[in-house]
N, C-alpha and C. Protein backbone atom coordinates (compact mmCIF):
# COMPACT_ATOMS: atom_id res chain seq x y z
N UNK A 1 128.94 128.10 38.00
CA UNK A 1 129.49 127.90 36.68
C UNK A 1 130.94 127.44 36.80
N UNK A 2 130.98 126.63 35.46
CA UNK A 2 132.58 125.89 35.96
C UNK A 2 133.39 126.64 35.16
N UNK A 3 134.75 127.12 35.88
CA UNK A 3 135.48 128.08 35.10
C UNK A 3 136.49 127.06 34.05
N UNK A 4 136.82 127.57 32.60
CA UNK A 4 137.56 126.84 31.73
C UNK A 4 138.87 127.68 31.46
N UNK A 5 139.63 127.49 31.83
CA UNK A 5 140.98 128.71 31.81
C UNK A 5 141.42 128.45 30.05
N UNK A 6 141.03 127.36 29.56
CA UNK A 6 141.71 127.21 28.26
C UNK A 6 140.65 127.60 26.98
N UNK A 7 139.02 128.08 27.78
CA UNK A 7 138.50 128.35 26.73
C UNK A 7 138.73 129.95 27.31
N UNK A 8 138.76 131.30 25.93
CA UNK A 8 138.88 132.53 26.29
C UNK A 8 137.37 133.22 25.88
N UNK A 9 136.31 131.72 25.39
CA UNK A 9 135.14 132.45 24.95
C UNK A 9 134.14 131.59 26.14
N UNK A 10 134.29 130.69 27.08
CA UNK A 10 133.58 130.71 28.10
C UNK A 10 133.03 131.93 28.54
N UNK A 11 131.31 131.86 28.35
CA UNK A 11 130.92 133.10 28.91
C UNK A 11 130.61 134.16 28.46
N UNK A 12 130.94 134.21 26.98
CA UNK A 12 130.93 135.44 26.38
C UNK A 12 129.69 135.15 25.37
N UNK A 13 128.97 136.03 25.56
CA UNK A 13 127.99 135.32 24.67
C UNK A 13 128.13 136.71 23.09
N UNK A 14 127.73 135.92 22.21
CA UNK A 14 127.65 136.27 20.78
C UNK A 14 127.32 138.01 20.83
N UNK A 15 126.57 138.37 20.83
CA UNK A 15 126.10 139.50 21.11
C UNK A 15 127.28 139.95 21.56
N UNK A 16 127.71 139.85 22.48
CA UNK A 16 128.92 140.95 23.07
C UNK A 16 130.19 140.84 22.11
N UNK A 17 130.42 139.50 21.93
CA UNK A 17 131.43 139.30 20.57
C UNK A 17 131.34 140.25 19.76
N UNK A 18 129.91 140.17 18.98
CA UNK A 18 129.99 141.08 17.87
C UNK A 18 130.06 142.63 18.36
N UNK A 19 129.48 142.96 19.35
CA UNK A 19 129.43 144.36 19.54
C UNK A 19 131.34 144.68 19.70
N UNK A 20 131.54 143.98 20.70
CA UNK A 20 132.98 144.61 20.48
C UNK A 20 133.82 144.55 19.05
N UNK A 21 133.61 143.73 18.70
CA UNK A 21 134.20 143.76 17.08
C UNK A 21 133.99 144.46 15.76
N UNK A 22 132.61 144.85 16.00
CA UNK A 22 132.07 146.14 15.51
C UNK A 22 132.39 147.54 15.58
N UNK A 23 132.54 147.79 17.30
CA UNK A 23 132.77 148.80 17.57
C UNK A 23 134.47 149.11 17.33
N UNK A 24 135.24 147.99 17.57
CA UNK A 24 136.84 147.55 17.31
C UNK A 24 137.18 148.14 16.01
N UNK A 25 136.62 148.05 14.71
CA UNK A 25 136.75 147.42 13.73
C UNK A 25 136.13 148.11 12.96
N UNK A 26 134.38 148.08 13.09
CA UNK A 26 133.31 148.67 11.73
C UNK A 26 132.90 146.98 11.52
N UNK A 27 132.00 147.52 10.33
CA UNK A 27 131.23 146.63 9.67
C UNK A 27 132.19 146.59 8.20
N UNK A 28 132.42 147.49 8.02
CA UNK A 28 133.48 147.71 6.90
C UNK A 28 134.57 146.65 6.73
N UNK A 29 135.62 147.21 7.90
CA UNK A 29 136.41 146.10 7.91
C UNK A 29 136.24 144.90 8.39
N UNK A 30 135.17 144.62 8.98
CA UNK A 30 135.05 143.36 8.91
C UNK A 30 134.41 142.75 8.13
N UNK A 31 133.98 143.00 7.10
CA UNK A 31 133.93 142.54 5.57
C UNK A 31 134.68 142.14 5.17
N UNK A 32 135.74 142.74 5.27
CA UNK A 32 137.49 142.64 4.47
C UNK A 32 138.07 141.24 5.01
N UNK A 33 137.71 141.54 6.59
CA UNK A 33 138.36 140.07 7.54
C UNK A 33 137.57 139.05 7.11
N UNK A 34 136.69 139.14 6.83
CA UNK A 34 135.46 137.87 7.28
C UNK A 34 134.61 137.95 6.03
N UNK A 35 134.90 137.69 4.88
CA UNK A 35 134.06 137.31 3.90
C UNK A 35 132.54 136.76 4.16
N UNK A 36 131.98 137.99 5.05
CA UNK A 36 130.19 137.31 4.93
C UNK A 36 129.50 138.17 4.59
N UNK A 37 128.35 137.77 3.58
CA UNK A 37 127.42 138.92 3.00
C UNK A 37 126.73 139.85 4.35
N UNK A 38 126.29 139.37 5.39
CA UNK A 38 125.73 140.07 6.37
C UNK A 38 126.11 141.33 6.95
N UNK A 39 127.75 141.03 6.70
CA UNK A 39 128.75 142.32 7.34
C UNK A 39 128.85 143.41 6.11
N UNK A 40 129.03 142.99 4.96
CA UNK A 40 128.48 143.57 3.58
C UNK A 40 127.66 144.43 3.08
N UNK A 41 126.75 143.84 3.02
CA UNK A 41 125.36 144.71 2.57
C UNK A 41 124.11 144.68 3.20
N UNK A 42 123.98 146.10 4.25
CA UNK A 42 123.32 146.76 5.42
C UNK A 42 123.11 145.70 6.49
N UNK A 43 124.46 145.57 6.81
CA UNK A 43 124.57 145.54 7.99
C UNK A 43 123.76 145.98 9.42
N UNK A 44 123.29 145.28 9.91
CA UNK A 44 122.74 145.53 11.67
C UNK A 44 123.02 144.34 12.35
N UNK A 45 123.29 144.50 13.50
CA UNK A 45 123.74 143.84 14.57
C UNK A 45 122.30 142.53 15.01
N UNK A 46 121.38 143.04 14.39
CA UNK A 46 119.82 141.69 14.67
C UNK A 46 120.52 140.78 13.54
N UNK A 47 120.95 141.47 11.91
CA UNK A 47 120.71 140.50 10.69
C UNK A 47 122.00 139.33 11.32
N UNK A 48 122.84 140.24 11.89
CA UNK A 48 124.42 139.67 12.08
C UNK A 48 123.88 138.41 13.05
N UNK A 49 123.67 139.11 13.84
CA UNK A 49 123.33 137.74 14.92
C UNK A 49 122.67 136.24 14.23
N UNK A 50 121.04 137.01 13.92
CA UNK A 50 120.67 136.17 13.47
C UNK A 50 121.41 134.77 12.06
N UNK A 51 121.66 135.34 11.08
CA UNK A 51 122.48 134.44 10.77
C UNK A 51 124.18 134.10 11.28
N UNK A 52 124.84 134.30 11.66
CA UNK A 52 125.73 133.98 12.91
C UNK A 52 125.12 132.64 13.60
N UNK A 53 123.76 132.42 14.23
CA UNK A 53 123.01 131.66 15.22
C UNK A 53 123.18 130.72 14.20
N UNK A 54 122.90 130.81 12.92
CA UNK A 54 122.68 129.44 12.60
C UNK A 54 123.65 129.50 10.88
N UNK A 55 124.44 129.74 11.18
CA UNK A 55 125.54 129.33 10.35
C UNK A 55 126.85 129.13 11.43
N UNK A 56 127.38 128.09 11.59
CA UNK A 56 128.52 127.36 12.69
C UNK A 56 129.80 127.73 11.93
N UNK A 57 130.05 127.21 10.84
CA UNK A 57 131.36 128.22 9.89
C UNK A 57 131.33 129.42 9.85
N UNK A 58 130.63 130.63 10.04
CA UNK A 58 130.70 131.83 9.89
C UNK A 58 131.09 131.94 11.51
N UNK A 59 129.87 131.68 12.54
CA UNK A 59 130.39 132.01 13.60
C UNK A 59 131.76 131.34 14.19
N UNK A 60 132.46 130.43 13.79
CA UNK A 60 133.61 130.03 14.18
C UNK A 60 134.59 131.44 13.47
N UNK A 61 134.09 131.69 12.75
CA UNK A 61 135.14 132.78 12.19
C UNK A 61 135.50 134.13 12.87
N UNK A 62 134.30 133.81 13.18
CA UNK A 62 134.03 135.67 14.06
C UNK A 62 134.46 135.53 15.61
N UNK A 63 134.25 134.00 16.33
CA UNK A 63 135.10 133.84 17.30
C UNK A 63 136.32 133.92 16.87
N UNK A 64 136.95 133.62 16.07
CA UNK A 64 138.46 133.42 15.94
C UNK A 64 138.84 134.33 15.82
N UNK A 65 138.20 135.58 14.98
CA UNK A 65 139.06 137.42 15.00
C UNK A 65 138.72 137.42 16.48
N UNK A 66 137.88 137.45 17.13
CA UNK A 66 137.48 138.24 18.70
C UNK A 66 138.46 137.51 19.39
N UNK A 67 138.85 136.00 19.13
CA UNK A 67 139.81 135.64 20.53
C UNK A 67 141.29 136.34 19.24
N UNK A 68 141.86 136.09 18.54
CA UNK A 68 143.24 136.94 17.74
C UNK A 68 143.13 138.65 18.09
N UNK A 69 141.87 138.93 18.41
CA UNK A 69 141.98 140.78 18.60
C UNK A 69 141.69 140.51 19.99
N UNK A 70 140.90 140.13 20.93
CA UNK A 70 140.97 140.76 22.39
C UNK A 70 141.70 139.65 23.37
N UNK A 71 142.15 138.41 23.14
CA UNK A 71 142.38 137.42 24.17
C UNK A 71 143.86 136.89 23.67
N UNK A 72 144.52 138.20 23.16
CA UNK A 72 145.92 136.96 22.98
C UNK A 72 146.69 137.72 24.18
N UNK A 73 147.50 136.38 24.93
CA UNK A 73 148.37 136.45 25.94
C UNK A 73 149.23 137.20 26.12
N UNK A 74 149.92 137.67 27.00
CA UNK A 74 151.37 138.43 27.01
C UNK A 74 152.24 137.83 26.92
């Protein structure tokens, strides 16, 4: 695998995204962050994924809290 030093989500696949951001956070507040019905109303980590997979604007969003909460530089 070719390493990308400038991407911080090389590698990380979705699933682990959300789990850490979940566990980071809640489902709660990330409602508050991330305006999506999924995180909203009954929430599970299958419904999340699944639409996540196929909405590209939502999941750009949820990368962007995970690299602003776990990948900013010193």
């Amino acid at each position: 695998m070719e390493k990308q030093p400038n991407n911080p989500l090389h590698g990380v696949k979705l699933v682990t995204i959300l789990e850490k951001l979940e566990g980071y956070y809640g489902y709660e507040v990330l409602a508050d962050k991330i305006r999506i019905r999924c995180f909203e109303h009954n929430p599970s980590l299958k419904s999340c994924l699944k639409f996540l997979r196929r909405t590209p604007w939502a999941r750009r969003k949820v990368e962007d809290l995970y690299v602003r909460t776990f990948c900013r530089s010193s």
